[in-house]
Protein backbone atom coordinates (compact mmCIF):
# COMPACT_ATOMS: atom_id res chain seq x y z
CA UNK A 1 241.30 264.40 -37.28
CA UNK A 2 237.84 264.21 -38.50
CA UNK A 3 236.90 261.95 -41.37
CA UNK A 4 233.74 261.48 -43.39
CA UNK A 5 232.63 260.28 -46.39
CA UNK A 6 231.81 261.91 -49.51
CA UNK A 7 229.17 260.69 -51.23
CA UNK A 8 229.64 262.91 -54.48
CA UNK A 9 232.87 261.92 -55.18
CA UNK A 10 232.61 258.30 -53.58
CA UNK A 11 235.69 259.10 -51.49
CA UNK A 12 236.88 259.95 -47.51
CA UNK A 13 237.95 262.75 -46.84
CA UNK A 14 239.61 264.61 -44.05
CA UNK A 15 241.76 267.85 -43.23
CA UNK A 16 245.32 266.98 -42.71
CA UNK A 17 247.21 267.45 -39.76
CA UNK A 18 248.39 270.83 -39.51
CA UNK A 19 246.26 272.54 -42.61
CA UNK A 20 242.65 273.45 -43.12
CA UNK A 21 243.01 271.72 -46.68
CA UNK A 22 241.02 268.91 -48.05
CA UNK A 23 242.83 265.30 -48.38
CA UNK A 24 241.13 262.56 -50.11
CA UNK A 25 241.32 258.92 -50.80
CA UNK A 26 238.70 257.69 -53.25
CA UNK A 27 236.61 254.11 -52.51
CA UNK A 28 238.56 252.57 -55.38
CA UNK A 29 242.03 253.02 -53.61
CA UNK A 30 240.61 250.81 -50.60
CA UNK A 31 240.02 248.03 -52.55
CA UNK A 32 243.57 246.65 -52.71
CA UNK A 33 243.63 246.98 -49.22
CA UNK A 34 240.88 245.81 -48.00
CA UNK A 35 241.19 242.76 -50.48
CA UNK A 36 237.44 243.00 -51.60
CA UNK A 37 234.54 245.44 -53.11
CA UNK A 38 234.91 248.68 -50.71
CA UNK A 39 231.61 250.14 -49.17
CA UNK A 40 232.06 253.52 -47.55
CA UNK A 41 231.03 251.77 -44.31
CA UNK A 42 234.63 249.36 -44.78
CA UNK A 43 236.77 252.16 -46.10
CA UNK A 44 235.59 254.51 -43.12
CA UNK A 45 235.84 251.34 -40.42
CA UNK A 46 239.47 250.98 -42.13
CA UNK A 47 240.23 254.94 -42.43
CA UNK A 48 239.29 255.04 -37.83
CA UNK A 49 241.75 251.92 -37.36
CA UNK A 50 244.51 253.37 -39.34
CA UNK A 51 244.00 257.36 -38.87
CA UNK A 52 247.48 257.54 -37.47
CA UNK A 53 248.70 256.23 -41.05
CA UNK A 54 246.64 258.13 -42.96
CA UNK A 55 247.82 261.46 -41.39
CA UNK A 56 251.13 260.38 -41.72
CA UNK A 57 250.68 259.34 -45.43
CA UNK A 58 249.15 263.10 -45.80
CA UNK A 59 251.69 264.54 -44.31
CA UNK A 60 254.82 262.62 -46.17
CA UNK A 61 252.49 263.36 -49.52
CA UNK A 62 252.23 267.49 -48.82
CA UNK A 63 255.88 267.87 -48.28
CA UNK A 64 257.13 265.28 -51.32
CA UNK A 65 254.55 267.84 -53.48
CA UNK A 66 255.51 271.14 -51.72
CA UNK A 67 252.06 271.71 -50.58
CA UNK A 68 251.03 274.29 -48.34
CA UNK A 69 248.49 274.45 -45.00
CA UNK A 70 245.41 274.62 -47.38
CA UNK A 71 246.02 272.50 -49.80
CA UNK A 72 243.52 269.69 -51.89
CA UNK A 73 245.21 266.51 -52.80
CA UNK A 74 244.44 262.67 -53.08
CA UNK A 75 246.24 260.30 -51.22
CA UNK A 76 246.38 256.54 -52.66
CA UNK A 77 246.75 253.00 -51.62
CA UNK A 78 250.45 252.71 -52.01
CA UNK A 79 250.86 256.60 -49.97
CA UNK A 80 249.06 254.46 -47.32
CA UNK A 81 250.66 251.34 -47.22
CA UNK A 82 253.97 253.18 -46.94
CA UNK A 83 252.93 255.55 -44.12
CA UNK A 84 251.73 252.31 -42.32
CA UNK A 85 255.20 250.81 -42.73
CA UNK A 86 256.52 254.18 -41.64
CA UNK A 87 254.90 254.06 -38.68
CA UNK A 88 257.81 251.72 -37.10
CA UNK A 89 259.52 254.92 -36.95
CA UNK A 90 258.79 258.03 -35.51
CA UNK A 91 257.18 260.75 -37.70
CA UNK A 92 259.87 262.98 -38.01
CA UNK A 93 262.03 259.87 -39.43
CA UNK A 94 259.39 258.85 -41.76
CA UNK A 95 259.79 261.95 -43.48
CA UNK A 96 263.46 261.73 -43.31
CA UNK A 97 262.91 258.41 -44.52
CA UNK A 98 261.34 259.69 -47.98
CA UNK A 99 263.27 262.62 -48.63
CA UNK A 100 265.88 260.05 -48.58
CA UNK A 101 264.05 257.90 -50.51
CA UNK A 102 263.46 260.98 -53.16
CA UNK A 103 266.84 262.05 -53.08
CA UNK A 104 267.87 258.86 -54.45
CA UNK A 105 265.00 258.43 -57.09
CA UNK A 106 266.19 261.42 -58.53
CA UNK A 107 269.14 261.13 -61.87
């Protein structure tokens, strides 16, 4: 997965895995977790050492919004941190794991 930053929109951005969309995470949504300012030097040091997560938390995002292969979507800091804890399980429980997790949101 290949990331880089966008300068325009002060954001990363990256195809997810398994579409030739666009997903992006803007420089603001990094600052909760890298606990300071962001630079796009931190956010795409932080984006390499969690690219696993951020697939996942594409992934998890495009079917909870019924998007298709070339979709353009935002992810954001709590879609991350979630992915990161879903990573204790395999992907294909992850997503189990929210559509659970929707199914009981729901009335």
């Amino acid at each position: 997965m290949s990331m880089e930053w966008d300068s325009a929109n002060d954001c990363l951005a990256f195809s997810p895995p398994g579409g030739d969309g666009r997903c992006v995470m803007h420089r603001r949504a990094f600052r909760a977790l890298l606990r300071q300012e962001p630079t796009p030097a931190a956010c795409l040091a932080f984006a390499a050492r969690n690219q696993a997560a951020l697939g996942l938390a594409a992934r998890l995002k495009m079917q909870r919004a019924g998007l298709g292969p070339g979709a353009r979507f935002h992810i954001t800091s709590r879609d991350l941190r979630g992915a990161i804890s879903g990573l204790a399980l395999t992907p294909a429980e992850a997503v189990e794991e929210e559509a659970r997790k929707g199914a009981e949101q729901r009335p």
